[in-house]
C-alpha atoms as a PDB file:
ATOM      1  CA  UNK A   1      -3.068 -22.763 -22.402  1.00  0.00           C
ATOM      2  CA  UNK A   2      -1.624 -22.334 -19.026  1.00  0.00           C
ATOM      3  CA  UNK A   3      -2.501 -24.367 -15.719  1.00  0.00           C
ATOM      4  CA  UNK A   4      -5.182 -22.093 -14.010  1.00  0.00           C
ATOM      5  CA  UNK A   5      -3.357 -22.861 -10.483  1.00  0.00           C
ATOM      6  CA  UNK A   6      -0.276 -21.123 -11.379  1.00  0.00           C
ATOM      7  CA  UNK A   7      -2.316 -18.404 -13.122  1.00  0.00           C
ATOM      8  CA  UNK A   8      -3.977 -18.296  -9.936  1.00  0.00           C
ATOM      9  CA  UNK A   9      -0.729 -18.158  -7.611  1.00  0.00           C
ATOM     10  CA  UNK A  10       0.629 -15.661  -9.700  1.00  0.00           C
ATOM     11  CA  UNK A  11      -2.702 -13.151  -9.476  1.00  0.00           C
ATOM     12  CA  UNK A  12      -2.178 -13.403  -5.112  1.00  0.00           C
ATOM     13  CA  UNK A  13       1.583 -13.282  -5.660  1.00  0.00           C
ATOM     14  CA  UNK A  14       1.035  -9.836  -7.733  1.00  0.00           C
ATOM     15  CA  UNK A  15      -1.799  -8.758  -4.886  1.00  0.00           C
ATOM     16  CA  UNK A  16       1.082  -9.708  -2.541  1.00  0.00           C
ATOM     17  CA  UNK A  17       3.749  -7.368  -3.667  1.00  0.00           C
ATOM     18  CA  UNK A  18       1.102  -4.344  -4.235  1.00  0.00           C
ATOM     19  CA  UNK A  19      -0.149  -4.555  -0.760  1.00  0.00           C
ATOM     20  CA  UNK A  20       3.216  -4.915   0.305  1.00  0.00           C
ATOM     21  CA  UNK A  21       3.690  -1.414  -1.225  1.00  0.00           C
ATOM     22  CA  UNK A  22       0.452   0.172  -0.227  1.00  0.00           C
ATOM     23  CA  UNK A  23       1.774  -1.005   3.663  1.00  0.00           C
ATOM     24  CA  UNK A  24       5.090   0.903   2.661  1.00  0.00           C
ATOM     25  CA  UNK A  25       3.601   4.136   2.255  1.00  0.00           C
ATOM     26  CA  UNK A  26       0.994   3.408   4.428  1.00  0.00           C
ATOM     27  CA  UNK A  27       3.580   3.568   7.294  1.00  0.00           C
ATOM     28  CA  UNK A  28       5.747   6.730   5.328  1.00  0.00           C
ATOM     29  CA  UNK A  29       2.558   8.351   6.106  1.00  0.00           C
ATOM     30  CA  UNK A  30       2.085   7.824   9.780  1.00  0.00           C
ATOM     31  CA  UNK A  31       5.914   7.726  10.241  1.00  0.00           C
ATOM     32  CA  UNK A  32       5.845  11.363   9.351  1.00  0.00           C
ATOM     33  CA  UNK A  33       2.249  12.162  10.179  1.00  0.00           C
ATOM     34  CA  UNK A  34       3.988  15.420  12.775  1.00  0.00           C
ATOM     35  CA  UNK A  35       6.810  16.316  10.187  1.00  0.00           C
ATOM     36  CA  UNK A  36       6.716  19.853   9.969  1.00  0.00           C
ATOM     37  CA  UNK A  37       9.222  21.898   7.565  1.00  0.00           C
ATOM     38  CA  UNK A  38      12.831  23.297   8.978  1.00  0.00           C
ATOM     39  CA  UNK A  39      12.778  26.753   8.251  1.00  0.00           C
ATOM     40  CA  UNK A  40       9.642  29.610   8.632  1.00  0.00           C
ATOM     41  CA  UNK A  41       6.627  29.308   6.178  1.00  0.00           C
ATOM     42  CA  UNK A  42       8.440  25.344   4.571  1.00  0.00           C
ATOM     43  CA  UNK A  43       6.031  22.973   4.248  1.00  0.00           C
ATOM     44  CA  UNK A  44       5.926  20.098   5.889  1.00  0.00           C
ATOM     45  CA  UNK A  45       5.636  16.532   5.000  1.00  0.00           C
ATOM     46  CA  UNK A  46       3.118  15.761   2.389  1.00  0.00           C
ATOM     47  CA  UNK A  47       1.135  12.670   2.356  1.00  0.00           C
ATOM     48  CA  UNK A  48       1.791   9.900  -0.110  1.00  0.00           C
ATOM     49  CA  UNK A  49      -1.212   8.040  -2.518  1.00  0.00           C
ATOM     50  CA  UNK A  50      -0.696   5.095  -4.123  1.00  0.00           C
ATOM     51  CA  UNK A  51      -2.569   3.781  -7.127  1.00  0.00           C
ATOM     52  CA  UNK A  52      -2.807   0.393  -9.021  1.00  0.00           C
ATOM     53  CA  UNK A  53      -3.490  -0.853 -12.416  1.00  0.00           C
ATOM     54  CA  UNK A  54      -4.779  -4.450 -14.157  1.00  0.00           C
ATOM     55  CA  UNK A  55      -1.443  -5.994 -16.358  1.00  0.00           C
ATOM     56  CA  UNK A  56      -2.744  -9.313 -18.611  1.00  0.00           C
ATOM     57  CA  UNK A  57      -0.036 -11.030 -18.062  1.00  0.00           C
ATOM     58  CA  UNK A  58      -0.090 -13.664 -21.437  1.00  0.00           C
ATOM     59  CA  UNK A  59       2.689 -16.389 -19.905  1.00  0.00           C
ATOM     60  CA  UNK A  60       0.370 -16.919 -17.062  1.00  0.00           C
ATOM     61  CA  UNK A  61      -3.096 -16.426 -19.174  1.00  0.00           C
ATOM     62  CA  UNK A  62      -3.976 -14.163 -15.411  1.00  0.00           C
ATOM     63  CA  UNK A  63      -4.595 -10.202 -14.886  1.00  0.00           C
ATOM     64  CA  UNK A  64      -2.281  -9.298 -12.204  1.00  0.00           C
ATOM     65  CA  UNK A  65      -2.410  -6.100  -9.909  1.00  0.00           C
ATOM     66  CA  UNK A  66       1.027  -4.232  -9.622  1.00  0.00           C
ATOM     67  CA  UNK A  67       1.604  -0.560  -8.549  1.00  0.00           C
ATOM     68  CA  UNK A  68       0.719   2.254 -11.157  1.00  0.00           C
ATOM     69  CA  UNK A  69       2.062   5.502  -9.549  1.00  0.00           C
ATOM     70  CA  UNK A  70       3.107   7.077  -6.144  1.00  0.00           C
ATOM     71  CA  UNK A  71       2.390  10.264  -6.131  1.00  0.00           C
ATOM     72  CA  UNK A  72       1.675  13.620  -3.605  1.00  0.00           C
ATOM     73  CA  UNK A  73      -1.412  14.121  -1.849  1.00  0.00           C
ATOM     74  CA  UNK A  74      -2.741  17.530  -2.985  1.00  0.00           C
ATOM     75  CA  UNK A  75      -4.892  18.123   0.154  1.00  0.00           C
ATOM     76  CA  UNK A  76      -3.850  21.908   1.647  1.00  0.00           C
ATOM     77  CA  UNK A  77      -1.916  21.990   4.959  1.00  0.00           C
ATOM     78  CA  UNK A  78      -3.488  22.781   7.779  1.00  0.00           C
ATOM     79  CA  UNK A  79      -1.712  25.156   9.699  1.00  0.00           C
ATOM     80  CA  UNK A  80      -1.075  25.110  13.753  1.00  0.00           C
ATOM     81  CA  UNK A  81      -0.384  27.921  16.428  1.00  0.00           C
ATOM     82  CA  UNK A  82       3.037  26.459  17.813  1.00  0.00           C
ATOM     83  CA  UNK A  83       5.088  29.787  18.084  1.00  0.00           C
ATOM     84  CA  UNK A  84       8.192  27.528  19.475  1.00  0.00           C
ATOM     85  CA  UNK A  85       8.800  25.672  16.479  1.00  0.00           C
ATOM     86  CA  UNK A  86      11.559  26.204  14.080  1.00  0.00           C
ATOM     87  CA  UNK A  87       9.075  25.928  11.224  1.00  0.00           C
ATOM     88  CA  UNK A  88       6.590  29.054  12.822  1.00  0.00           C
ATOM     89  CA  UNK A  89       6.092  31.968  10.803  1.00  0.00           C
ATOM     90  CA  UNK A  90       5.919  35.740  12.080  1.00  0.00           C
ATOM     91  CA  UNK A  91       2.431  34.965  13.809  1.00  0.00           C
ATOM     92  CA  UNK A  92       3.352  31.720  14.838  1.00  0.00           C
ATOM     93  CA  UNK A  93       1.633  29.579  12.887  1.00  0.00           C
ATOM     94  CA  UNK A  94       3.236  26.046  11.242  1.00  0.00           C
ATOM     95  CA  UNK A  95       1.853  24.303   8.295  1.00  0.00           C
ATOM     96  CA  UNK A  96       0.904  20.827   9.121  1.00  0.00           C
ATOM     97  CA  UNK A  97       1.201  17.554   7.519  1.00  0.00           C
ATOM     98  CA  UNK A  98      -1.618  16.187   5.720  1.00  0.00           C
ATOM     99  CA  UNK A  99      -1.910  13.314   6.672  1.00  0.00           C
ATOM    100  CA  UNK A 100      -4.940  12.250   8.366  1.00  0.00           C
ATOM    101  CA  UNK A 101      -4.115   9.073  11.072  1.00  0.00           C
ATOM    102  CA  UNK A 102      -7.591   7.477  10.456  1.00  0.00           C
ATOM    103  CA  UNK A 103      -7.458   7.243   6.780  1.00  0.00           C
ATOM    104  CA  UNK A 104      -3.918   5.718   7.172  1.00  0.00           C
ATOM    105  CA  UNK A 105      -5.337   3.644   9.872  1.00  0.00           C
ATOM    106  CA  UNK A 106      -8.260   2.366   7.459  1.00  0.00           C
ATOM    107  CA  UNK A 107      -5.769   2.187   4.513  1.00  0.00           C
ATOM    108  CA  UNK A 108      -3.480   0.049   6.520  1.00  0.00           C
ATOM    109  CA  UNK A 109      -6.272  -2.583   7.694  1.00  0.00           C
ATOM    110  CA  UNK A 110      -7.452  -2.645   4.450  1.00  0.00           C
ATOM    111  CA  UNK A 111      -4.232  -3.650   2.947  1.00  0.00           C
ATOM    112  CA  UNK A 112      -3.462  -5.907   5.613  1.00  0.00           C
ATOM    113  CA  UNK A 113      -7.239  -7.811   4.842  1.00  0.00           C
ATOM    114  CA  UNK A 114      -6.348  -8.112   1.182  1.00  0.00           C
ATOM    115  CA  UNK A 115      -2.273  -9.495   1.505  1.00  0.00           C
ATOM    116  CA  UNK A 116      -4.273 -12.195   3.738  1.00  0.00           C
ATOM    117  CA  UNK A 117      -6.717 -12.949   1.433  1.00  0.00           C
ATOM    118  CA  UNK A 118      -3.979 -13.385  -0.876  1.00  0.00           C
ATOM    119  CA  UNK A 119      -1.774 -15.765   1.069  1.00  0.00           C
ATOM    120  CA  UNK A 120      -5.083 -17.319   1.522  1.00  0.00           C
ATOM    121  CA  UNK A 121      -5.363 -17.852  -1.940  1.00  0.00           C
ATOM    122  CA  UNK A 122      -1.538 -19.301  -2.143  1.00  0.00           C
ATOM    123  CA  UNK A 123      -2.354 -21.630   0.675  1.00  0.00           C
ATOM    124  CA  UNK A 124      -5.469 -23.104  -1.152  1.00  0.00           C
ATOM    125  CA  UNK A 125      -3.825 -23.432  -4.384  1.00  0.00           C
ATOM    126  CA  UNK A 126      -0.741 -25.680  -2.376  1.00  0.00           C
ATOM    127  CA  UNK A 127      -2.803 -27.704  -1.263  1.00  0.00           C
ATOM    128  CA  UNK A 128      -5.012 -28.511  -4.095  1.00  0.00           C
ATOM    129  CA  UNK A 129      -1.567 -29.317  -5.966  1.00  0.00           C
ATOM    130  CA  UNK A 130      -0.809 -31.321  -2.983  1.00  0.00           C
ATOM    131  CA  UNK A 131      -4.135 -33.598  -2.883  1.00  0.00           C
ATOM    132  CA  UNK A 132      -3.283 -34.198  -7.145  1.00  0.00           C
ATOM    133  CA  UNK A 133      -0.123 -35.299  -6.310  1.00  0.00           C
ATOM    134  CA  UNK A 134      -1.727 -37.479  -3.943  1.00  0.00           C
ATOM    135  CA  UNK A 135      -4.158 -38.830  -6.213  1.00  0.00           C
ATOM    136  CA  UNK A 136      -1.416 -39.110  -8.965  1.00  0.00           C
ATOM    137  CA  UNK A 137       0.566 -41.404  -6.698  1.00  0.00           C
ATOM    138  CA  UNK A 138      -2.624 -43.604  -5.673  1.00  0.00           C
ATOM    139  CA  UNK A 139      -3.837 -45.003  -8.841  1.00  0.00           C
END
């Protein structure tokens, strides 16, 4: 049977690295949020999902979280009357990314709310270790 504080640790420490990830393509997406193709009719930058799947980890005796697939957002472009661009078509329209800044902007707090939950987590479990110690060395 394994010690339920370092099953615990390891649980945040997996929630750590997959909101890590989720912030990683959480800022792909905004980086390139205007990306629009090179050449007439291309299309632009397509928004990145991420998804996440339960691993029983037996060593630990803990479900962890870690990062199932990264995959294309199939949303359609929208497309933009910018006759300028190098990306325009014959009328002047340019497909758009789709990426939507307020669902990255939701996505992103969200992910920042759970990796501080889970240092949370790692900063309550040091410290109960550190009050055993304590009482360890008092009796």
């Amino acid at each position: 049977m394994s010690d339920p504080l370092i099953a615990s640790t390891r649980s945040a420490a997996s929630g750590l690295f997959a909101q890590s990830a989720r912030m990683r393509v959480v800022s792909e997406n905004i980086a390139n949020a205007s990306t629009t193709g090179k050449t007439p009719g291309a299309d632009p930058y397509q928004r990145k999902t991420i998804s996440f799947q339960s691993v029983m980890d037996e060593n630990a005796g803990a479900d962890l979280v870690q990062v199932d697939q990264i995959s294309r957002d199939e949303t359609p472009f929208e497309t933009q009357y910018m006759p300028g661009n190098a990306a325009a078509d014959s009328n002047g329209m340019v497909k758009m990314p789709n990426v939507n800044m307020m669902v990255e902007l939701a996505d992103m707090r969200e992910a920042s709310r759970s990796y501080t939950a889970n240092t949370q987590v790692i900063k309550q479990v040091r410290e109960l270790v550190s009050m055993t110690i304590d009482l360890m060395r008092s009796t």
